[in-house]
Protein backbone atom coordinates (compact mmCIF):
# COMPACT_ATOMS: atom_id res chain seq x y z
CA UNK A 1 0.00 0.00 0.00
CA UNK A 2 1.26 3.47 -1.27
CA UNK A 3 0.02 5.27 2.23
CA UNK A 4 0.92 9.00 2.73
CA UNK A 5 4.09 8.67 5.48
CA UNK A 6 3.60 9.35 8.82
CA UNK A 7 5.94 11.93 10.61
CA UNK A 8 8.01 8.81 12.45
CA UNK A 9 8.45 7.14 8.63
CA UNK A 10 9.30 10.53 7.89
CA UNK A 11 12.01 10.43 10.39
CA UNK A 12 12.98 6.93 9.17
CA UNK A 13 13.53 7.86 5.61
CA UNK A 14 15.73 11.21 5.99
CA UNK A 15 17.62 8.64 8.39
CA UNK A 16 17.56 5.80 6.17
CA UNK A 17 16.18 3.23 8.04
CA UNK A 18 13.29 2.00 5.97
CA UNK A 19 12.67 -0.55 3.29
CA UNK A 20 14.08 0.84 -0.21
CA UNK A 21 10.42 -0.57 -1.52
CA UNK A 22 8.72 2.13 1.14
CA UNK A 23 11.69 4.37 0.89
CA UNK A 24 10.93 4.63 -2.93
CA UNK A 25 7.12 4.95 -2.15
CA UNK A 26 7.98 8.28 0.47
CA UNK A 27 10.62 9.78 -2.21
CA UNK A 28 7.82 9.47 -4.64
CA UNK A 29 4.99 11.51 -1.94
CA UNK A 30 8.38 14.20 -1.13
CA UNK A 31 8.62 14.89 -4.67
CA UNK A 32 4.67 16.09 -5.27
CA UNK A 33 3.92 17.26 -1.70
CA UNK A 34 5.59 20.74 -0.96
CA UNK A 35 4.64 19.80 2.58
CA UNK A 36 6.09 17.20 3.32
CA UNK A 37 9.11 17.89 1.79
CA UNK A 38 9.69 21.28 3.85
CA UNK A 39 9.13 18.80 6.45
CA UNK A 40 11.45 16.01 5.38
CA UNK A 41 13.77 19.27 5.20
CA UNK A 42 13.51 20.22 8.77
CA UNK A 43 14.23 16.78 9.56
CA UNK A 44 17.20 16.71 7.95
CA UNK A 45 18.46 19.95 9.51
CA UNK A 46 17.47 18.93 12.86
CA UNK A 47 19.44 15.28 11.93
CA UNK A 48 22.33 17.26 10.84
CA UNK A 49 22.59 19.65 13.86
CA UNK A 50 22.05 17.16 16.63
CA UNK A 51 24.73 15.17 14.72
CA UNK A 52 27.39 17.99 14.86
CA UNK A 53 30.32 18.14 17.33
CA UNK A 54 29.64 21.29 18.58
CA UNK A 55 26.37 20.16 19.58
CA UNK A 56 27.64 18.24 22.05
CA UNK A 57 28.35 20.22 25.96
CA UNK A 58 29.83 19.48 29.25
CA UNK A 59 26.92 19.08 31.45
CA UNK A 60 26.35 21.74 34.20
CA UNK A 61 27.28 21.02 37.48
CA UNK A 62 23.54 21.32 38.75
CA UNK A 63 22.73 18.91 36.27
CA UNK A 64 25.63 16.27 37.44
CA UNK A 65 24.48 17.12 41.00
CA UNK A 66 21.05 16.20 40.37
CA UNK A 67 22.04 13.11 37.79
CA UNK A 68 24.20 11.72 41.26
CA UNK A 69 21.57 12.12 43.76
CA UNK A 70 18.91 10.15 41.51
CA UNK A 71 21.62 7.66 41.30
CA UNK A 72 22.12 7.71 45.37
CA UNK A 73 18.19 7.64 45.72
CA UNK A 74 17.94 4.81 43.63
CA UNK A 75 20.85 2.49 45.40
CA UNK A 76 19.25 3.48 48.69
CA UNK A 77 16.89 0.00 50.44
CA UNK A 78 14.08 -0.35 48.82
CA UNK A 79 11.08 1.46 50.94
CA UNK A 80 10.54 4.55 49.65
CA UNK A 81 7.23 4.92 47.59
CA UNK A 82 6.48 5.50 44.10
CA UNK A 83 5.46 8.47 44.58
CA UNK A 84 8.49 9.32 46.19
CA UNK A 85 10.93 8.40 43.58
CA UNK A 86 9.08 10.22 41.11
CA UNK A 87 9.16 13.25 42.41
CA UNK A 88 13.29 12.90 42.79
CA UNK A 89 13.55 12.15 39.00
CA UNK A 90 11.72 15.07 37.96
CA UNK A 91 14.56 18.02 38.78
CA UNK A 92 16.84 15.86 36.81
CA UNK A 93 14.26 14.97 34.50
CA UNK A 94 13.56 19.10 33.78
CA UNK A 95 17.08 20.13 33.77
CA UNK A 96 18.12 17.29 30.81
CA UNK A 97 14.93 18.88 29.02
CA UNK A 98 16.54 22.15 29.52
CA UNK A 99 20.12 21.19 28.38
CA UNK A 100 19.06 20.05 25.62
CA UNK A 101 17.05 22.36 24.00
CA UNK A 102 19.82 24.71 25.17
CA UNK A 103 21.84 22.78 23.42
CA UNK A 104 20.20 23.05 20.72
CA UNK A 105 19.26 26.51 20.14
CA UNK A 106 22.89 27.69 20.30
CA UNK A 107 23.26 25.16 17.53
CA UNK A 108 20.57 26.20 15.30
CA UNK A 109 21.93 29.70 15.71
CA UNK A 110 24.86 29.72 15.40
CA UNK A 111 26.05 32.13 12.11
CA UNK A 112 29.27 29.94 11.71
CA UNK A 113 26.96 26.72 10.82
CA UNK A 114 26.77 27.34 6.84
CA UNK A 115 24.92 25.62 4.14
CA UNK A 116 28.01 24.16 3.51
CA UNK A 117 28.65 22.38 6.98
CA UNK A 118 25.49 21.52 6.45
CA UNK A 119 25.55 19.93 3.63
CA UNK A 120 28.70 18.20 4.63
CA UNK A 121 27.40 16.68 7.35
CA UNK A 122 23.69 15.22 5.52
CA UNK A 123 26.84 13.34 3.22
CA UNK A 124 28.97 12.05 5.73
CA UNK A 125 26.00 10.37 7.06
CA UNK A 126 24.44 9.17 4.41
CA UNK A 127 28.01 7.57 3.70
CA UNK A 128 28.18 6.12 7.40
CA UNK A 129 24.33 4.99 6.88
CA UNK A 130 25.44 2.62 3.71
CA UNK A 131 28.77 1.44 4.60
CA UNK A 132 27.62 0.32 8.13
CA UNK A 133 24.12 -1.19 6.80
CA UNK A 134 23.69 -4.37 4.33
CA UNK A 135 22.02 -0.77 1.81
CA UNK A 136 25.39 -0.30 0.10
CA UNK A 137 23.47 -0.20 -3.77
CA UNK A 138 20.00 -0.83 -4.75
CA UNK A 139 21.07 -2.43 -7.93
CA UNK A 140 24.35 -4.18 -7.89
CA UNK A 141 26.41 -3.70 -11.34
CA UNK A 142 29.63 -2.93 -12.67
CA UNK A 143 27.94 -1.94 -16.09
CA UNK A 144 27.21 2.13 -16.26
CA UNK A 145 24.90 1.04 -19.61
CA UNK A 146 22.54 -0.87 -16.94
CA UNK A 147 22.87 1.31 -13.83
CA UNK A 148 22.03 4.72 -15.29
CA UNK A 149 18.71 3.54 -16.77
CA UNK A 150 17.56 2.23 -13.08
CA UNK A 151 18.47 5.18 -11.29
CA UNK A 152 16.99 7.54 -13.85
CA UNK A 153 13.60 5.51 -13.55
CA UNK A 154 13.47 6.35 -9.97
CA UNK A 155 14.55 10.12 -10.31
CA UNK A 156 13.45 13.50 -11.88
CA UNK A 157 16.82 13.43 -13.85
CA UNK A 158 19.26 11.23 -15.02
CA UNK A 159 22.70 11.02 -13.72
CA UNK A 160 25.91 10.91 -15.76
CA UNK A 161 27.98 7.63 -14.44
CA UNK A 162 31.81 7.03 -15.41
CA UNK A 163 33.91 3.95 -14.59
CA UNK A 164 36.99 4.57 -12.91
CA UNK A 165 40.49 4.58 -14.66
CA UNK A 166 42.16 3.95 -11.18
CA UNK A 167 44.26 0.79 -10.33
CA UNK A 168 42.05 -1.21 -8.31
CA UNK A 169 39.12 0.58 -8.25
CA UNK A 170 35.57 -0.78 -9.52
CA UNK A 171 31.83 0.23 -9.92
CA UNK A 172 29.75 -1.25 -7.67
CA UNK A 173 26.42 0.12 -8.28
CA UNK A 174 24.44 2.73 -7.21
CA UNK A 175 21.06 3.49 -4.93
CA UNK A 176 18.61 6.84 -4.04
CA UNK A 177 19.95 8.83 -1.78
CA UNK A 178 18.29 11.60 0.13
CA UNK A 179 20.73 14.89 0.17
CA UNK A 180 20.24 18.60 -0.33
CA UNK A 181 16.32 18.40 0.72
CA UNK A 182 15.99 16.08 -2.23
CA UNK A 183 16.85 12.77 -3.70
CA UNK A 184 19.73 12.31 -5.01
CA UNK A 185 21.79 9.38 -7.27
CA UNK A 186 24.46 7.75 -5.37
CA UNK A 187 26.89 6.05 -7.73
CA UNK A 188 29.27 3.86 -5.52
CA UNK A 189 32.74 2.68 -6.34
CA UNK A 190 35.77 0.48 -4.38
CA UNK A 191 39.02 1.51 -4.85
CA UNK A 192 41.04 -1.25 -3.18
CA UNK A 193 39.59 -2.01 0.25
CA UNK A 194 37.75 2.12 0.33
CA UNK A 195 34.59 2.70 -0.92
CA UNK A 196 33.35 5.69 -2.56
CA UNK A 197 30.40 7.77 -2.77
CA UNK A 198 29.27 9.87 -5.80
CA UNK A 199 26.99 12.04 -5.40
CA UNK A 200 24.79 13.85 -8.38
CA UNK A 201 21.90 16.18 -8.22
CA UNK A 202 20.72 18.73 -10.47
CA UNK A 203 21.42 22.55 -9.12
CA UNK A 204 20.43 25.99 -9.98
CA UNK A 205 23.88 27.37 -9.53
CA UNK A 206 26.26 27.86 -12.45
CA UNK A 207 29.46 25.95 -13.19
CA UNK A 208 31.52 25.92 -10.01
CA UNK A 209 35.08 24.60 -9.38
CA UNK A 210 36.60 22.06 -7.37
CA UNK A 211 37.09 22.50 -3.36
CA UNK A 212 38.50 19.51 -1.43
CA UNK A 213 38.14 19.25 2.25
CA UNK A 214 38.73 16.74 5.27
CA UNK A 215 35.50 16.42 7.61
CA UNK A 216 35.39 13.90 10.37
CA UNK A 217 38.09 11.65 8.76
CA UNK A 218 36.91 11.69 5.02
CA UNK A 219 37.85 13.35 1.56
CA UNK A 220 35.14 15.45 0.35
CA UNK A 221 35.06 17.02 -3.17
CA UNK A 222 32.43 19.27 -4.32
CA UNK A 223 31.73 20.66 -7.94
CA UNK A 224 28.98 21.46 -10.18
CA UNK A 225 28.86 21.60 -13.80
CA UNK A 226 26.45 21.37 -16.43
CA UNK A 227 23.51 22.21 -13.82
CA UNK A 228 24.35 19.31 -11.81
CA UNK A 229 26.23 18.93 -8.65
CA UNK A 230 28.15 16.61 -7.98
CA UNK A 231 29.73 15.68 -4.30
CA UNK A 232 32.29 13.04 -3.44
CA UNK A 233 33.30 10.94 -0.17
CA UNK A 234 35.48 8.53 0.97
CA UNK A 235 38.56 7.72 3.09
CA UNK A 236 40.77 7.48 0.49
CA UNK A 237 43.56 9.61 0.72
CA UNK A 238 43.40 13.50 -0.15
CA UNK A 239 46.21 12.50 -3.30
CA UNK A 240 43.83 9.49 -4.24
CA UNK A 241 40.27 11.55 -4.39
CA UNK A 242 41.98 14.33 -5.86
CA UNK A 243 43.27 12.24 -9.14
CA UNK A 244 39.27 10.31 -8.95
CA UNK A 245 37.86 13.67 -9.04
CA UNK A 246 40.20 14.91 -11.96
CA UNK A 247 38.95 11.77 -14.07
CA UNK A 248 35.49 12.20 -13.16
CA UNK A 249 35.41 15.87 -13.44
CA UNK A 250 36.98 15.70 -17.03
CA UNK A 251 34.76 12.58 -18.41
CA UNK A 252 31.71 14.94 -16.65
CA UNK A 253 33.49 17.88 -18.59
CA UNK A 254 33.81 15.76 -22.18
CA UNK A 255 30.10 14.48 -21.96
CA UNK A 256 28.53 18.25 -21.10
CA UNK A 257 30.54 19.91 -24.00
CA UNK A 258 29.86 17.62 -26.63
């Protein structure tokens, strides 16, 4: 059943935890539903913030204080009511309520989180979803001829795909990805015991160049061209992604020219 998602499915699918059937069912509903995908959206940004290192905080000292009495209460012989013990949890209970969202708002707030950090952080977890999960590809194939036709079937545009001129490396396959407030292709390659993520969604921006840079122990390079952009991730190192993205970036260049 093709049911309208429900905010936790919602939650689910921007975290990539469902089904790719229902997955593919909710991408379809984001795509003709402005609603729910400014939701989906918010999601994402919420994902991405709570996700961030600088979301994280030493706890106060009241709250520690109040987090080591509930522990004492709760060692002490049993005796004490229900009631009781309730009403000991509930100053620690309000001040983790109040952390967080503290928490929270300085991180929503804060002018040095960019679209870009953003951005980087929605891909390096999408990358941590599919290498830690059995959802590496949708479609397993080495053959670009039989991968671009599936993932153009399943998205508003249809992504370029290259095979690698790098020694060891291989295409894998590819799957839907959901990046950018939108879904994206996700073209994935090994190159000896890494694998790599490609990234490709269409953009309004024009042509832009090249920027490399190191977040949480990956490579990611950006680019668009051609009114698609195109993001890449993997632990690889910088030397490596910087000759993949040269290859892709000119075979991306040849194809858009001609």
């Amino acid at each position: 059943m093709n049911a309208a998602p429900l905010w936790e499915e919602l939650s689910a699918f921007v975290d990539g935890e469902l089904e790719p059937a229902r997955a593919g069912q909710i991408a379809s509903h984001v795509q003709h539903d402005s609603t729910l995908r400014r939701q989906v959206q918010e999601i994402g940004r919420l994902s991405a913030a709570l996700k961030a290192p600088s979301c994280y905080f030493l706890a106060p000292k009241t709250l520690r204080s109040a987090v080591c009495r509930a522990a004492a209460e709760r060692s002490r012989p049993k005796g004490s009511t229900v009631l009781s013990r309730w009403f000991a949890w509930r100053p620690m209970a309000s001040a983790l309520a109040l952390a967080g969202l503290f928490a929270l708002s300085i991180r929503l707030a804060d002018p040095a989180v960019t679209a870009t950090d953003r951005l980087q952080e929605e891909i390096v977890a999408s990358h941590l979803r599919a290498t830690m999960s059995r959802r590496l590809v949708d479609l397993e194939s080495a053959d670009p001829r039989a991968l671009a036709p599936f993932l153009s079937s399943r998205l508003d545009f249809a992504p370029s795909i290259s095979e690698l001129d790098v020694a060891g490396s291989s295409l894998v396959g590819g799957r839907i990805d959901y990046v950018d407030g939108r879904t994206v292709a996700a073209v994935v390659y090994r190159v000896g015991d890494h694998v790599l993520d490609s990234f490709v969604w269409p953009t309004g921006k024009g042509d832009q160049r090249v920027t490399q840079t190191s977040k949480r122990g990956f490579q990611i390079a950006r680019w668009s061209r051609g009114g698609m952009a195109h993001c890449l991730i993997s632990d690889v190192s910088a030397e490596q992604l910087s000759a993949i993205v040269r290859q892709l970036e000119s075979s991306i260049a040849g194809r858009t020219s001609s």
